[in-house]
Structures are given as C-alpha cells and as structure tokens.
Protein backbone atom coordinates (compact mmCIF):
# COMPACT_ATOMS: atom_id res chain seq x y z
CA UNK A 1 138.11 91.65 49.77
CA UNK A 2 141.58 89.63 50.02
CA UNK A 3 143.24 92.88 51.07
CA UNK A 4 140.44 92.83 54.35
CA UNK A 5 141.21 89.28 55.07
CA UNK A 6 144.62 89.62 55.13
CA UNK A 7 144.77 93.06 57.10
CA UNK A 8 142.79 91.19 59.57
CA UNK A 9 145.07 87.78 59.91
CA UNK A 10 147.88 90.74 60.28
CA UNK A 11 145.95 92.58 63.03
CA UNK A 12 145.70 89.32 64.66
CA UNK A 13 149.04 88.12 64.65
CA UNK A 14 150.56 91.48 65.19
CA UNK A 15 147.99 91.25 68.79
CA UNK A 16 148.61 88.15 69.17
CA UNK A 17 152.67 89.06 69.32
CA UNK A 18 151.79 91.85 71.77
CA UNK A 19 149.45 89.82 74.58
CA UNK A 20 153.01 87.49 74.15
CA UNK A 21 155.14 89.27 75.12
CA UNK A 22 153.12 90.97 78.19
CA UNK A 23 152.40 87.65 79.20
CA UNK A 24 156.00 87.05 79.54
CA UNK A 25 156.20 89.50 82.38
CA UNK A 26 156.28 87.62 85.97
CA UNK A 27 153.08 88.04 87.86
CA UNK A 28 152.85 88.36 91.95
CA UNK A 29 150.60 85.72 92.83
CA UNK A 30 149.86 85.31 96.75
CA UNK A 31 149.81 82.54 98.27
CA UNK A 32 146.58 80.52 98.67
CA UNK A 33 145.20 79.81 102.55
CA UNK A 34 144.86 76.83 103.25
CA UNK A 35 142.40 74.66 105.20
CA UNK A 36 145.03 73.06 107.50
CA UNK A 37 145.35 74.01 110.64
CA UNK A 38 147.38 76.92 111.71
CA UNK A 39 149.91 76.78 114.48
CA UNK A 40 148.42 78.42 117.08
CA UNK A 41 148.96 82.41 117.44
CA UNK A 42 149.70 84.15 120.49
CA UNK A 43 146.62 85.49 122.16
CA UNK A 44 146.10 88.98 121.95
CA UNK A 45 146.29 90.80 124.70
CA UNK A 46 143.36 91.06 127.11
CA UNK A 47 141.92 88.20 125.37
CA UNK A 48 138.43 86.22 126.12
CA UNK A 49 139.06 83.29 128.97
CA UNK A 50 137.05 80.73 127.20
CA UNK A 51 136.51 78.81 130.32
CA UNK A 52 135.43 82.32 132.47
CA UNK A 53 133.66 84.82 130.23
CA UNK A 54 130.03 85.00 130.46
CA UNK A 55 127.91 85.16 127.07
CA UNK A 56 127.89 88.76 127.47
CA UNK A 57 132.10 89.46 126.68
CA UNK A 58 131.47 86.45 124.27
CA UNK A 59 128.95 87.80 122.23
CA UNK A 60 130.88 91.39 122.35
CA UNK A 61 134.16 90.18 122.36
CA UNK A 62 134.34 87.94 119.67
CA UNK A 63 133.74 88.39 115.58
CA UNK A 64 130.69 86.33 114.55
CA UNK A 65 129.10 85.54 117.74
CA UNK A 66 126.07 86.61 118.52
CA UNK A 67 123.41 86.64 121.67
CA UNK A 68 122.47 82.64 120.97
CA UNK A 69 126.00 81.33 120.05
CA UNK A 70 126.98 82.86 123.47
CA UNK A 71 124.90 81.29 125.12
CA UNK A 72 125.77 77.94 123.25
CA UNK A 73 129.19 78.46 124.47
CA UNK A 74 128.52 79.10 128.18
CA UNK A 75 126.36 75.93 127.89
CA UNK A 76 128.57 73.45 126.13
CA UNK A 77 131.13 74.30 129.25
CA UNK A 78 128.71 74.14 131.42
CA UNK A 79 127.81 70.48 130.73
CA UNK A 80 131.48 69.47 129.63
CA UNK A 81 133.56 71.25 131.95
CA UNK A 82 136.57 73.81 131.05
CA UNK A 83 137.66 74.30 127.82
CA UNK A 84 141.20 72.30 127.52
CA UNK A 85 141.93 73.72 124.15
CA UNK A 86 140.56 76.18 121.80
CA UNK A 87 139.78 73.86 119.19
CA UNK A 88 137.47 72.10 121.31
CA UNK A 89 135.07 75.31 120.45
CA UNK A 90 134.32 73.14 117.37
CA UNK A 91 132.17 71.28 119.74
CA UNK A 92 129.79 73.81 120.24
CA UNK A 93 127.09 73.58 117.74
CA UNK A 94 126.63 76.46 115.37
CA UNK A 95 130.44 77.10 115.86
CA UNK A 96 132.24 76.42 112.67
CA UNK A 97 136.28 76.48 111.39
CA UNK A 98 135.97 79.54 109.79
CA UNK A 99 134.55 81.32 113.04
CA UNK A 100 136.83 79.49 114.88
CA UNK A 101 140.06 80.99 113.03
CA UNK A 102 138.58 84.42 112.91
CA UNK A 103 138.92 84.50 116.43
CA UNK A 104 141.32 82.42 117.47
CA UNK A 105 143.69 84.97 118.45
CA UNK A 106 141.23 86.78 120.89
CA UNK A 107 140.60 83.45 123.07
CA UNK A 108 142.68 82.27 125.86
CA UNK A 109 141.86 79.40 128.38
CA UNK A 110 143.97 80.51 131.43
C-alpha cells in the first residue's frame, strides 16, 4: 500500500514538473478590443451617404439593419436634419455601438 502512495506522490510531482516547464513557454495573446472609441476609418469606397440614401440602400447596404431600422434612420434625419457626424447614428433608436462600429466604415456623410 505505501509503495501505491508513493508511486502516486511521484506521478504527481514528476506531472507536475512537466505542466512547469510547458508553462514556461511564451504564449501569443491578442490584444483585447476595447470599448473606446476608434479613430475614425476611411470610408470604403462607394460607401452609404447617411444624409442621402433612402431606407432601401440602408437596409441592403449596411450589416445589421433591417426594413424598420431603415426606416428609423430616414426618419430621425428627417426630423433632425443631415447627419453632421456618424456617431450621431447613436441617436436613432434601436441603433446601438456595436452596430454602429460594424458599419462604420461603409457610411459617409458627403
């Protein structure tokens, strides 16, 4: 019985040596996105006129939009006016930040 006991402290050390010394290799890690803002990108392009397209090229155009956040759009710039900065989209209910930055780079306002 003594001689299973200590064959099994000597299994665990000898693993514990082992996970050691793989541990001790460097590991890749990516960097982590953050929830600041992003300088903005250069629109691709042919990109979306926020202030011009009709719900139509919105809701095709862009990732995430669909037939009533189109419409939502075309609205809120209806009642407010031109866009004077893509951010502003944020306005528009049903519009979040992570919408926003999936298609940031396909919007332009001019």
């Amino acid at each position: 019985m003594r001689i299973g006991y200590v064959s099994s402290l000597l299994f665990a050390a000898l693993a514990f040596f082992s996970i050691g010394t793989s541990a001790a290799e460097p590991v890749k890690v990516e960097p982590a996105q953050s929830a600041v803002a992003q300088p903005a990108r250069a629109p691709v392009a042919g990109a979306l006129n926020l202030n011009t397209a009709d719900a139509q090229a919105l809701q095709t155009g862009l990732i995430g939009i669909g037939q009533v956040k189109a419409q939502a759009i075309v609205e809120y710039r209806e009642a407010n006016g031109p866009f004077t900065s893509v951010d502003e989209l944020l306005e528009v209910k049903g519009i979040g930040a992570s919408t926003l930055e999936k298609n940031r780079a396909r919007l332009s306002l001019d």
